[in-house]
C-alpha atoms as a PDB file:
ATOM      1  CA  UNK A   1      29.179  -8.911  -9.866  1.00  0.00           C
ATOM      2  CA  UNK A   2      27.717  -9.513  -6.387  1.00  0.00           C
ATOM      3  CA  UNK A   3      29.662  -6.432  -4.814  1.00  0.00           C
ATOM      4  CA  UNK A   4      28.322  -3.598  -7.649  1.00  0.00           C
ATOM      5  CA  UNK A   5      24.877  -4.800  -7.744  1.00  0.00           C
ATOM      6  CA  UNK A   6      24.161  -4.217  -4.057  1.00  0.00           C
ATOM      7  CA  UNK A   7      25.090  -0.040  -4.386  1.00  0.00           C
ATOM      8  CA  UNK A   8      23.797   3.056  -5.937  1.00  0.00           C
ATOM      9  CA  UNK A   9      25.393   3.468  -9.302  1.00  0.00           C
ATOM     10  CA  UNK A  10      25.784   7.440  -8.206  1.00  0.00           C
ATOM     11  CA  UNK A  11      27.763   6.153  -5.291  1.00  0.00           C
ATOM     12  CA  UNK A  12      29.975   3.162  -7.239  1.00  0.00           C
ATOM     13  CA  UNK A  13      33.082   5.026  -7.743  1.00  0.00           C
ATOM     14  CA  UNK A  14      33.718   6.046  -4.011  1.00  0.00           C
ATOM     15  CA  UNK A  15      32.598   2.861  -2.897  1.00  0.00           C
ATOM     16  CA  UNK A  16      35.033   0.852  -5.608  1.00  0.00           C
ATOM     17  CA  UNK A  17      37.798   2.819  -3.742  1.00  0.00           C
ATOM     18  CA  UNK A  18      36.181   1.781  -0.124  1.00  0.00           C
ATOM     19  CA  UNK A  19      35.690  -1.880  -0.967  1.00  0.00           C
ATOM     20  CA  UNK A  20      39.119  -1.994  -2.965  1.00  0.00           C
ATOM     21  CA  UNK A  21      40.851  -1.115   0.197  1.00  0.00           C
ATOM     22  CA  UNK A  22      38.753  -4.141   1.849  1.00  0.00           C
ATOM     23  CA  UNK A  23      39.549  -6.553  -0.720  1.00  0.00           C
ATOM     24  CA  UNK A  24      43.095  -5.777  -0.003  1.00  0.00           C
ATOM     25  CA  UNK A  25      42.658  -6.738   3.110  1.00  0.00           C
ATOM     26  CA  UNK A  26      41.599  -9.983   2.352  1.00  0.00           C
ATOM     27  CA  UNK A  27      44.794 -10.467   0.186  1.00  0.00           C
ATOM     28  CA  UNK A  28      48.749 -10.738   1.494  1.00  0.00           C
ATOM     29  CA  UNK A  29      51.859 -11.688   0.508  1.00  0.00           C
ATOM     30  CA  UNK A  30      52.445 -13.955   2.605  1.00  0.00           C
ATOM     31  CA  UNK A  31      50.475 -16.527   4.738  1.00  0.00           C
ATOM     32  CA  UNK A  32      50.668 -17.402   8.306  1.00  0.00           C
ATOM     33  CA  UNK A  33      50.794 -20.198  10.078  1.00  0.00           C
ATOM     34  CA  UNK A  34      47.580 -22.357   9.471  1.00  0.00           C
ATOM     35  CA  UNK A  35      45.785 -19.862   7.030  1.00  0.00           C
ATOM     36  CA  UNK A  36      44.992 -21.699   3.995  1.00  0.00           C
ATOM     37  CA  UNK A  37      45.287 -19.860   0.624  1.00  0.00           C
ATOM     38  CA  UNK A  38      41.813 -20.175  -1.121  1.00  0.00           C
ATOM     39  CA  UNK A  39      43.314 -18.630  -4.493  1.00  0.00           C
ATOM     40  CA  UNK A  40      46.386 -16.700  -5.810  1.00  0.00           C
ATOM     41  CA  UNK A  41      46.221 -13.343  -7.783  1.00  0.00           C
ATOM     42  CA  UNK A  42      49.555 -12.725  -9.464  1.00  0.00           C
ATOM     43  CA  UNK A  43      52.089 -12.709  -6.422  1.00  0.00           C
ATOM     44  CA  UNK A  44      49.011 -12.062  -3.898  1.00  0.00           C
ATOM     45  CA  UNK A  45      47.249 -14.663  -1.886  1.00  0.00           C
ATOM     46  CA  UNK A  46      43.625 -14.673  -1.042  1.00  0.00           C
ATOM     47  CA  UNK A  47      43.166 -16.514   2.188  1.00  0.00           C
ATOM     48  CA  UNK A  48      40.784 -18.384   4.091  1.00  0.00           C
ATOM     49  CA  UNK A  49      40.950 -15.953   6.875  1.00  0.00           C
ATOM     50  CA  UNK A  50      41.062 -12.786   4.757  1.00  0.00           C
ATOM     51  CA  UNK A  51      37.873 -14.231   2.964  1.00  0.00           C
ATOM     52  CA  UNK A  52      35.785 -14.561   6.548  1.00  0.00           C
ATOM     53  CA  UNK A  53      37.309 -11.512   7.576  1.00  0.00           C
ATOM     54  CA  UNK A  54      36.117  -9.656   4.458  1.00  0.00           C
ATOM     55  CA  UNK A  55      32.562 -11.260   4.988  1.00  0.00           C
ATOM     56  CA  UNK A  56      31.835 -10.328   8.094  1.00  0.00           C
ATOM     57  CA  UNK A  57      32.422  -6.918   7.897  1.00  0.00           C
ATOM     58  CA  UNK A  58      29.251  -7.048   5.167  1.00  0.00           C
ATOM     59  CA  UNK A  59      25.469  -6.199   6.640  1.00  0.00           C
ATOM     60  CA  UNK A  60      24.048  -9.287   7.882  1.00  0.00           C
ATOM     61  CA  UNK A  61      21.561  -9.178   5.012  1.00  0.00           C
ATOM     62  CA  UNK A  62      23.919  -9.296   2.222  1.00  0.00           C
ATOM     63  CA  UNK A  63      26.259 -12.337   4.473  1.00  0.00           C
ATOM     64  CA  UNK A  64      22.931 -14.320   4.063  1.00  0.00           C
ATOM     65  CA  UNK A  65      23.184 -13.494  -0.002  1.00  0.00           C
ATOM     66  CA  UNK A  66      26.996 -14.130  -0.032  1.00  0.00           C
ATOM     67  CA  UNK A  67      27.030 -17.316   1.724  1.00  0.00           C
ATOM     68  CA  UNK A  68      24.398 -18.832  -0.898  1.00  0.00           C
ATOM     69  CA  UNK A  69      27.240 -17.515  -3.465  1.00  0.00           C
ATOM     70  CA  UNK A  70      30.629 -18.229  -2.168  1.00  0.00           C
ATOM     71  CA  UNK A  71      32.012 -19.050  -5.106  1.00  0.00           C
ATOM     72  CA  UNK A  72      31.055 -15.862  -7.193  1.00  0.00           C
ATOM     73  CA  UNK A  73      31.778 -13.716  -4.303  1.00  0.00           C
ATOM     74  CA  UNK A  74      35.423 -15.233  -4.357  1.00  0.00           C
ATOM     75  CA  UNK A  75      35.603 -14.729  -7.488  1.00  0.00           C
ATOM     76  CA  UNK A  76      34.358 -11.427  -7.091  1.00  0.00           C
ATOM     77  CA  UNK A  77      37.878 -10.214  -4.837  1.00  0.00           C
ATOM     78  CA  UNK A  78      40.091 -11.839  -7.646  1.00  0.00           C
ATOM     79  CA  UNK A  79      38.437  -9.799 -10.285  1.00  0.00           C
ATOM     80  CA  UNK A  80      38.907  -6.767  -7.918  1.00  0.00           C
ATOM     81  CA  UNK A  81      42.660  -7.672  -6.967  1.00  0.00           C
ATOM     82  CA  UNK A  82      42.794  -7.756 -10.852  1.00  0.00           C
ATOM     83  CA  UNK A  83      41.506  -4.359 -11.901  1.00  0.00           C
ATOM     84  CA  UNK A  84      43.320  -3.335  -8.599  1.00  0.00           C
ATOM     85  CA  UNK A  85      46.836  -4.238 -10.096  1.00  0.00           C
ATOM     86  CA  UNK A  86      46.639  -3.430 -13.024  1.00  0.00           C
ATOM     87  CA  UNK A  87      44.754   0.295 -11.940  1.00  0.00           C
ATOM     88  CA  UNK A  88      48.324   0.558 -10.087  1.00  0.00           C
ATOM     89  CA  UNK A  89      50.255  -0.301 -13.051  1.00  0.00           C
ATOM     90  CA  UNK A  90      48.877   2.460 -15.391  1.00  0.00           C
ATOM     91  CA  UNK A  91      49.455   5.116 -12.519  1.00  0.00           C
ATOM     92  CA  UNK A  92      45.540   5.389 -11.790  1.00  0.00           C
ATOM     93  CA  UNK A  93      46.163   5.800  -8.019  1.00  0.00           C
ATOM     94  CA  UNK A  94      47.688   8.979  -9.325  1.00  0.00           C
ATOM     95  CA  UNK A  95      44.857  10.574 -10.719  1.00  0.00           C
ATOM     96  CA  UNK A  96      43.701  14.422  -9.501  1.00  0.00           C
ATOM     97  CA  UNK A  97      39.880  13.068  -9.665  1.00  0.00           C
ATOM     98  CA  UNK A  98      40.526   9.955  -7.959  1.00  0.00           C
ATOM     99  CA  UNK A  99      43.045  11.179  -5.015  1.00  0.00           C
ATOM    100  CA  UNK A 100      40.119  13.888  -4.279  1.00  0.00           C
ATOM    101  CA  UNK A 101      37.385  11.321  -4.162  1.00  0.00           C
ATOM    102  CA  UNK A 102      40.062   9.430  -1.981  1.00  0.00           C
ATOM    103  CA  UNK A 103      40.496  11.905   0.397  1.00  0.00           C
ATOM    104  CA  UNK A 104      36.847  12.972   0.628  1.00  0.00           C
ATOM    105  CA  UNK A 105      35.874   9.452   1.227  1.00  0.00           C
ATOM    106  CA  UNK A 106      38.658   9.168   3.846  1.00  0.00           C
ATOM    107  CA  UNK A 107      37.337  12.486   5.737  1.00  0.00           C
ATOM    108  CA  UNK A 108      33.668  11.204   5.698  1.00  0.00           C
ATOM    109  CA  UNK A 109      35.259   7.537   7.159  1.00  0.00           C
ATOM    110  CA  UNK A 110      37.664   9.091   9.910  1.00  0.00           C
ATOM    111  CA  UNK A 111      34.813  11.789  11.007  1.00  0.00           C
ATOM    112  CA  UNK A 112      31.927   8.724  11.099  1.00  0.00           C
ATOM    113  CA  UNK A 113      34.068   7.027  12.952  1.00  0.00           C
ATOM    114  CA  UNK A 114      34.846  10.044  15.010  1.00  0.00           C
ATOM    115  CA  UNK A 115      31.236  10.525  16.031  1.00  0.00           C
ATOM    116  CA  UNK A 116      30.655   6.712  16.870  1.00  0.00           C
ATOM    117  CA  UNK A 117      33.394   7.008  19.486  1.00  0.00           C
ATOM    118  CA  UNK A 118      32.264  10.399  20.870  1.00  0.00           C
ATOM    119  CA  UNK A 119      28.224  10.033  20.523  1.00  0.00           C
ATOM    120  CA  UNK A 120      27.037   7.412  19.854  1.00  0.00           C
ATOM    121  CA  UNK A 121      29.291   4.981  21.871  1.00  0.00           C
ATOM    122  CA  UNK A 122      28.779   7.205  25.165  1.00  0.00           C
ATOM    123  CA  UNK A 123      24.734   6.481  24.513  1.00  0.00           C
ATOM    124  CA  UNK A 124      23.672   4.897  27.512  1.00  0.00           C
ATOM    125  CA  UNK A 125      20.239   4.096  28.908  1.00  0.00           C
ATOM    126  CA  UNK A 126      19.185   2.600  32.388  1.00  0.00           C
ATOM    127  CA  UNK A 127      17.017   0.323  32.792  1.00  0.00           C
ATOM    128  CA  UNK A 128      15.510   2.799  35.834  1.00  0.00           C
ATOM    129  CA  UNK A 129      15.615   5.592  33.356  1.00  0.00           C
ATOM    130  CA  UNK A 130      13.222   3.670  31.012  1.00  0.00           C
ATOM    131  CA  UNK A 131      10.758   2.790  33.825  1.00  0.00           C
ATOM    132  CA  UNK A 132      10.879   6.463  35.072  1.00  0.00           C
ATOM    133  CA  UNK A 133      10.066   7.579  31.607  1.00  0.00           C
ATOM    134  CA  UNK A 134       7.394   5.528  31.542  1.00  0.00           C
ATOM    135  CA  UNK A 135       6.013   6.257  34.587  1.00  0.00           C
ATOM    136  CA  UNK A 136       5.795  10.233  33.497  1.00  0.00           C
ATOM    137  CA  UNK A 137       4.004   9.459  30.173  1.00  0.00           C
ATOM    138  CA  UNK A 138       1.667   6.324  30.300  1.00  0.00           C
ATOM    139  CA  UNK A 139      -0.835   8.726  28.211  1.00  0.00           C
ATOM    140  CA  UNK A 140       1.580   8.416  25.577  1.00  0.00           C
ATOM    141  CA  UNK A 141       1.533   4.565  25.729  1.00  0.00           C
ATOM    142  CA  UNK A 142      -2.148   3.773  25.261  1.00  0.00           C
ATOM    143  CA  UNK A 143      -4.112   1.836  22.887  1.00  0.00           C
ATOM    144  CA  UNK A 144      -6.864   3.883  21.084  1.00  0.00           C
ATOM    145  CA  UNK A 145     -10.931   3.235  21.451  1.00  0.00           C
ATOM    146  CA  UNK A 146     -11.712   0.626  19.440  1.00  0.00           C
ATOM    147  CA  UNK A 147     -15.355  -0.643  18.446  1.00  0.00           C
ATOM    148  CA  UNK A 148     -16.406  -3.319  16.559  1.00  0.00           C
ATOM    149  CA  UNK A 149     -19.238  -3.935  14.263  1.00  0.00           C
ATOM    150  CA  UNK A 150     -21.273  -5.834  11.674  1.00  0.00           C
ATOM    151  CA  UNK A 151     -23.592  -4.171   9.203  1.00  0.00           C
ATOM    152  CA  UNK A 152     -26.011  -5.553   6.339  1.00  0.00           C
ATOM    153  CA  UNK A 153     -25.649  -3.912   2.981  1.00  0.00           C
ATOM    154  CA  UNK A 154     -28.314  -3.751   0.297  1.00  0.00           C
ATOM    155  CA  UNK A 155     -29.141  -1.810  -2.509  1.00  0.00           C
ATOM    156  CA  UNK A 156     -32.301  -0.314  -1.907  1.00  0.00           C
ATOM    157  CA  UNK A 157     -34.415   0.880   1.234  1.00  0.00           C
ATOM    158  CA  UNK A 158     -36.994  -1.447   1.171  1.00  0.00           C
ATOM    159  CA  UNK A 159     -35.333  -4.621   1.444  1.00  0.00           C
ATOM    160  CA  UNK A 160     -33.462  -2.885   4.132  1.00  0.00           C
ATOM    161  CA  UNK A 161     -37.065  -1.987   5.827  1.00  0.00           C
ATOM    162  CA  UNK A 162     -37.752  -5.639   5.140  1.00  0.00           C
ATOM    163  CA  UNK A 163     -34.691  -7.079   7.015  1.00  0.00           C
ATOM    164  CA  UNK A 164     -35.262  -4.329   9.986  1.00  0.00           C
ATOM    165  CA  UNK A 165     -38.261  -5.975  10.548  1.00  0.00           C
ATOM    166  CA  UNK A 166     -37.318  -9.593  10.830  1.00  0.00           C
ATOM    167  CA  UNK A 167     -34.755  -8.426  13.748  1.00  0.00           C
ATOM    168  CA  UNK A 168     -37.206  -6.685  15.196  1.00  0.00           C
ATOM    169  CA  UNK A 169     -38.745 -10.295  15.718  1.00  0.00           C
ATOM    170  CA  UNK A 170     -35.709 -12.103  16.651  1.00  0.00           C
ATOM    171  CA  UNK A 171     -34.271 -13.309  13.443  1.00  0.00           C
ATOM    172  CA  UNK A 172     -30.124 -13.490  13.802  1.00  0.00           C
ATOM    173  CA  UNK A 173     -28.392 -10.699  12.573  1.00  0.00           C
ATOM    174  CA  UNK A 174     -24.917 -13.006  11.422  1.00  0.00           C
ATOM    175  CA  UNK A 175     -27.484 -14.955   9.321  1.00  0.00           C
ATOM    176  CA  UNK A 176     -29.190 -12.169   7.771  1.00  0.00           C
ATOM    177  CA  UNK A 177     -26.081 -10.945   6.895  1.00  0.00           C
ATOM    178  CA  UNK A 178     -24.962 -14.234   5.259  1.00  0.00           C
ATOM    179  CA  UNK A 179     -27.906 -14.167   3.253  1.00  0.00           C
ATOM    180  CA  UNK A 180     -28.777 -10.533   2.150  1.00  0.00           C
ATOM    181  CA  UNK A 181     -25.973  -8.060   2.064  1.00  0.00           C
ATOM    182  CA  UNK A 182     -23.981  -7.754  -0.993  1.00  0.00           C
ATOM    183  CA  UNK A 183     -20.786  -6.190   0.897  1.00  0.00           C
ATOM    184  CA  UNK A 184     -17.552  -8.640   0.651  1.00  0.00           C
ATOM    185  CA  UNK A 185     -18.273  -9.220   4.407  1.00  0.00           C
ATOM    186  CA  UNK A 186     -21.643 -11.193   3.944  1.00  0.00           C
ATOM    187  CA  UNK A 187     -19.838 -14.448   4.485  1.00  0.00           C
ATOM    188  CA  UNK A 188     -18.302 -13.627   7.670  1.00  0.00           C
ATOM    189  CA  UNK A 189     -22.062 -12.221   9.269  1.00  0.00           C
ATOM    190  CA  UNK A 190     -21.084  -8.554   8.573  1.00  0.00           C
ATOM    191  CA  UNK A 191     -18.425  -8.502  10.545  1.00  0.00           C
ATOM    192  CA  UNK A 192     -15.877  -5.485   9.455  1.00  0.00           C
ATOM    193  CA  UNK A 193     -13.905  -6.195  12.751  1.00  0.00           C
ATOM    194  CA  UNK A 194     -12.415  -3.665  14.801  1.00  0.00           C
ATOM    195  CA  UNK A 195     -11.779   0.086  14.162  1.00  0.00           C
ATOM    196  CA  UNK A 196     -11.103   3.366  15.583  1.00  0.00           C
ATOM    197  CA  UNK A 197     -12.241   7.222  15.103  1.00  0.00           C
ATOM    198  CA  UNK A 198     -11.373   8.236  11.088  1.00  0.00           C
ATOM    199  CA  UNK A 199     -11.055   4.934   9.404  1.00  0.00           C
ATOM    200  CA  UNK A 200     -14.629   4.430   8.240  1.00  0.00           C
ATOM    201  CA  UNK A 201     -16.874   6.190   6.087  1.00  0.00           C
ATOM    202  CA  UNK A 202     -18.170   9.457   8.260  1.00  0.00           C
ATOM    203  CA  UNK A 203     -22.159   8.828   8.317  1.00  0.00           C
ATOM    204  CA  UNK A 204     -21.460   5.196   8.810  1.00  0.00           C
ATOM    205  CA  UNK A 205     -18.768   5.573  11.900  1.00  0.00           C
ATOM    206  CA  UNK A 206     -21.154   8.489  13.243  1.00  0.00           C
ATOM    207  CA  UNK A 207     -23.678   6.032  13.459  1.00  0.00           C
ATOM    208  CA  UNK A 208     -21.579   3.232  15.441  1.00  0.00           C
ATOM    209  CA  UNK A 209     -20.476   5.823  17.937  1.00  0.00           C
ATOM    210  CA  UNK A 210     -23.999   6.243  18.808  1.00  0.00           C
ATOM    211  CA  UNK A 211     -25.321   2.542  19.410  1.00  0.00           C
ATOM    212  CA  UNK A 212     -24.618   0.670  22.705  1.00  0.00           C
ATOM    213  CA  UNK A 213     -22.567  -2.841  22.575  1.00  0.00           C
ATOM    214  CA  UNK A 214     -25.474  -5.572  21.338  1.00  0.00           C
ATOM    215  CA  UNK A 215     -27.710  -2.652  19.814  1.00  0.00           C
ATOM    216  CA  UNK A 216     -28.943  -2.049  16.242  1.00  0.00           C
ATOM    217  CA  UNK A 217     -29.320   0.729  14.242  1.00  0.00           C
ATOM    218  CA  UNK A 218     -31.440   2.509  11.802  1.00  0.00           C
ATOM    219  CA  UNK A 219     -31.301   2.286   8.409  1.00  0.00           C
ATOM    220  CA  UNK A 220     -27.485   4.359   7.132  1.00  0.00           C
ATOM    221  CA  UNK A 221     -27.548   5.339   3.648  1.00  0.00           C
ATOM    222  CA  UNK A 222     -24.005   6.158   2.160  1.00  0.00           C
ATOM    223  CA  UNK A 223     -22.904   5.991  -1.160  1.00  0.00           C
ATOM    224  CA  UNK A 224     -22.212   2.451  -1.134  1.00  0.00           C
ATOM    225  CA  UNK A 225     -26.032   1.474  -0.401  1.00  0.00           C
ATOM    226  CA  UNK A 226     -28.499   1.119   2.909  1.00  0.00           C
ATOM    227  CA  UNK A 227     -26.623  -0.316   5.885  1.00  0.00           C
ATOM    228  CA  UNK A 228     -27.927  -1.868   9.004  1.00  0.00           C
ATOM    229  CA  UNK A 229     -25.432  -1.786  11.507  1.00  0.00           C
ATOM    230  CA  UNK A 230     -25.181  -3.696  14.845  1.00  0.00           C
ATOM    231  CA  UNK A 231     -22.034  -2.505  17.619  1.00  0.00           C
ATOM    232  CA  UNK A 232     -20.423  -5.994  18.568  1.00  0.00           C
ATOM    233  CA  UNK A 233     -17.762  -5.060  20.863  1.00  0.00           C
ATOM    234  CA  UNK A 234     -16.175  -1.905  22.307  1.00  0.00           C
ATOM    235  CA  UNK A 235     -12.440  -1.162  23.874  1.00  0.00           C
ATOM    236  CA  UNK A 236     -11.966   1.565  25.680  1.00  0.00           C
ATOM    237  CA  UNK A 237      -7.952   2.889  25.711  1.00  0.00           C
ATOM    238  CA  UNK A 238      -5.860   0.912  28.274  1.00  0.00           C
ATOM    239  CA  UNK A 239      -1.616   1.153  28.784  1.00  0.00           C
ATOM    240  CA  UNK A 240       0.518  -0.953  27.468  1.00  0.00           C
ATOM    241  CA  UNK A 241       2.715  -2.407  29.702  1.00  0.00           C
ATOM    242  CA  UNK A 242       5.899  -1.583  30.206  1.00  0.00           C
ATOM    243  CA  UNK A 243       7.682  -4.511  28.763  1.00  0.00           C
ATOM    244  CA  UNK A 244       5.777  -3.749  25.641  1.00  0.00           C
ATOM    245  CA  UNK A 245       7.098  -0.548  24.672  1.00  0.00           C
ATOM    246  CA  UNK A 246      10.132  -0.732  26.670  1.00  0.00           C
ATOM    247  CA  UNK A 247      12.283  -0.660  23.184  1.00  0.00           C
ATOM    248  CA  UNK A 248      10.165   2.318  21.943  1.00  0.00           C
ATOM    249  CA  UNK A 249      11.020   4.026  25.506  1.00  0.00           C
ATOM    250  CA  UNK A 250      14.923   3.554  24.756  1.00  0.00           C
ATOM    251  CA  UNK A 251      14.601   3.980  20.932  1.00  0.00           C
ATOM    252  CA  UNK A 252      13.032   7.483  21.906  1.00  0.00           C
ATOM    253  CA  UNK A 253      15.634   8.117  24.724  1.00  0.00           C
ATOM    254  CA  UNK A 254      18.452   7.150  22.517  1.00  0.00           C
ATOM    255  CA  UNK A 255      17.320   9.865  20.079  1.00  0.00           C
ATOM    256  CA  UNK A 256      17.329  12.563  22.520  1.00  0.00           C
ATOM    257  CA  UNK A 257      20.713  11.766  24.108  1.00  0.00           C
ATOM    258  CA  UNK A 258      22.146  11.095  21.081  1.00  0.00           C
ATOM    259  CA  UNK A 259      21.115  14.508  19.358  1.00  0.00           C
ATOM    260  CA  UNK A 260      22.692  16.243  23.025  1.00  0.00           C
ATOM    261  CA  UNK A 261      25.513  14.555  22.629  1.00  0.00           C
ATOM    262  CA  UNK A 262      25.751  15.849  19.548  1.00  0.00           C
ATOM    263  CA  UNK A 263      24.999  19.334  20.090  1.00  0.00           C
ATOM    264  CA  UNK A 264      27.143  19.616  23.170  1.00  0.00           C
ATOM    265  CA  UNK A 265      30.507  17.862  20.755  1.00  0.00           C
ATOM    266  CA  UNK A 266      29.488  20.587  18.079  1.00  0.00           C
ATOM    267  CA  UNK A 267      29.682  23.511  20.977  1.00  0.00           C
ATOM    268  CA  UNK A 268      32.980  22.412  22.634  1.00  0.00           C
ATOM    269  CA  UNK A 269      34.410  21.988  19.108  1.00  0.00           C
ATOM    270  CA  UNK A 270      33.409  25.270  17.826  1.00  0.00           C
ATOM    271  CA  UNK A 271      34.676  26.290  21.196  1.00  0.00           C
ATOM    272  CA  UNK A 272      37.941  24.799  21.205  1.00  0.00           C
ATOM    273  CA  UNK A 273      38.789  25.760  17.787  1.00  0.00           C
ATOM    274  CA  UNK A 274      37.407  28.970  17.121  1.00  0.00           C
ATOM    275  CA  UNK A 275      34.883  29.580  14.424  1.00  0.00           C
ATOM    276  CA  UNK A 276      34.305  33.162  12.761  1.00  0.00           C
ATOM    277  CA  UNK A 277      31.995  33.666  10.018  1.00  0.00           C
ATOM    278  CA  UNK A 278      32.585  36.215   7.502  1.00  0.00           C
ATOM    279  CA  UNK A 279      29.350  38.360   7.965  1.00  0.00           C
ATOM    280  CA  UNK A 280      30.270  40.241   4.560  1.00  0.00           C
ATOM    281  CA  UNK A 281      31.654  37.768   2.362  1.00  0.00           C
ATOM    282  CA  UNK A 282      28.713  35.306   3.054  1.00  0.00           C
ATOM    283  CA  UNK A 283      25.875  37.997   1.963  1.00  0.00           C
ATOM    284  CA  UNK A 284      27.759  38.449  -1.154  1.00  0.00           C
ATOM    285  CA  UNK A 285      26.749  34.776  -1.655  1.00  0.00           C
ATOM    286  CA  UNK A 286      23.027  36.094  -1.054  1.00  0.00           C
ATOM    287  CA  UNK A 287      24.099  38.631  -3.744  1.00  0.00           C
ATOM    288  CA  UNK A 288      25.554  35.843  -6.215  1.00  0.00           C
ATOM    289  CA  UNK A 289      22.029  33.675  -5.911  1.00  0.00           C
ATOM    290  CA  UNK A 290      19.817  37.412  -6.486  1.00  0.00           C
ATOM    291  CA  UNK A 291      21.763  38.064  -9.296  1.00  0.00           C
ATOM    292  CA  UNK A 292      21.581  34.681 -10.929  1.00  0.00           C
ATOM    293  CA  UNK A 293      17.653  34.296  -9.999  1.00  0.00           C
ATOM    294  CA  UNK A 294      17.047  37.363 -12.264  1.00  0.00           C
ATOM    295  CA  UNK A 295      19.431  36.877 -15.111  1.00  0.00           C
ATOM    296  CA  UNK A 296      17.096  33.080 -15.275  1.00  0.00           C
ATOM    297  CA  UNK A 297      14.426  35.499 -14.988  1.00  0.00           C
ATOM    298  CA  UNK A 298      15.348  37.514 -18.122  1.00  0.00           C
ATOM    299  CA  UNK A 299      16.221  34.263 -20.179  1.00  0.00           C
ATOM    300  CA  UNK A 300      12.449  32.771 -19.391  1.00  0.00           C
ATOM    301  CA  UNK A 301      10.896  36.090 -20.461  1.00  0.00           C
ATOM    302  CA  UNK A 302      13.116  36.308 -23.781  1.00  0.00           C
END
């Protein structure tokens, strides 16, 4: 099915419970007014409106999925209001295992929603509060040094003496390139394009660093062969502009408020309710993990 393919088989049984309850509430008794029954399911009705309902509570990725499979998804909540009926007949719902899972699953629902009222709903970021945090840390917001080069790659150091020599009497570096270096970038004149501190090989980079936009260099040997290497182009680090990392800014300001938020609902909590730790029970636990490490210990030895 649609529905139990799109979860973590470690996770299926609390979410079968979770999306139970929401195929439920695509199902009624009754119908009302204009809602058109898309199928029945003993004496329950799957509507129209309890169908949409159902799908847009789903991530917008899996809608996309769903609304390619309609049919199979439908037929997905009457299998579900199947199992669900007759789980209810044979006293299921009354399981120990199940009510715990239940009730764990409704705690970790009731708190989540909990938190999105009291944190992350009370998020808020100002336009002015973005600007003035960009303002303060522009240095954060800057695009590396970047240079650019070509280079000429060939196996041994004479032909690279060779080729030296015909620059040094005005023959054109891109066509050199085409014609003479075995490295994947022959066809494109040498060009490796642009690049910034640690991304190349170190002798090469070291030697790009050195030359001047338009200049060429010595012969570089690396591992890969002899290089000739010419700097095309060089960026120096600039700000981006504000409407370019604006939603970085807020993403980062979000964070920070949002973990504050959190702290400060954790401290009034612990506050309003009281919370005492027992100092003496809890290093027993210490005690309990000690004495377990060692009796391992003594099995691995044995």
């Amino acid at each position: 099915m649609i529905i139990i393919t799109m979860v973590n088989k470690r996770n299926i049984l609390i979410y079968l419970v979770i999306i139970s309850l929401m195929a439920y509430a695509g199902c009624a008794k009754k119908t009302s007014g204009d809602d058109k029954v898309l199928a029945k399911v003993s004496n329950k009705f799957i509507t129209l409106r309890g169908f949409k309902a159902r799908l847009a509570k789903m991530p917008q990725y899996y809608q996309s999925i769903i609304d390619k499979n309609k049919k199979r998804y439908l037929d997905d909540m009457i299998v579900e209001t199947l199992f669900y009926e007759e789980a209810i007949r044979k006293g299921v719902d009354r399981d120990k295992e199940l009510i715990d899972i239940i009730n764990e699953a409704k705690k970790k629902i009731i708190i989540a929603k909990f938190i999105k009222n009291e944190v992350e709903d009370k998020i808020k970021v100002p336009e002015d509060e973005m600007r003035q945090f960009y303002e303060a840390n522009k240095d954060k917001f800057k695009t590396p040094e970047l240079w650019r080069a070509s280079h000429i790659l060939v196996a041994n150091e004479k032909e690279a003496q060779d080729i030296l020599a015909e620059l040094s009497q005005g023959a054109s570096f891109d066509e050199l390139a085409k014609f003479h270096s075995m490295d994947a970038t022959a066809s494109r004149g040498g060009d490796i394009g642009y690049f910034r501190v640690g991304q190349l090989v170190p002798d090469f980079e070291k030697e790009c660093l050195k030359l001047n936009v338009g200049q060429v260099s010595d012969i570089v040997h690396t591992q890969f062969g002899y290089h000739i290497i010419k700097l095309t182009d060089k960026k120096e680090p600039a700000s981006e502009s504000y409407e370019k990392v604006k939603r970085v800014i807020e993403g980062e300001l979000k964070k920070k408020k949002r973990s504050e938020l959190f702290d400060t609902l954790v401290a009034d909590l612990k506050k309003k309710y009281g919370v005492d730790i027992k100092e003496d029970v809890f290093e027993s636990l210490n005690s309990i993990d000690k004495k377990t490490d060692k009796e391992k210990g003594s099995a691995t030895k044995q």
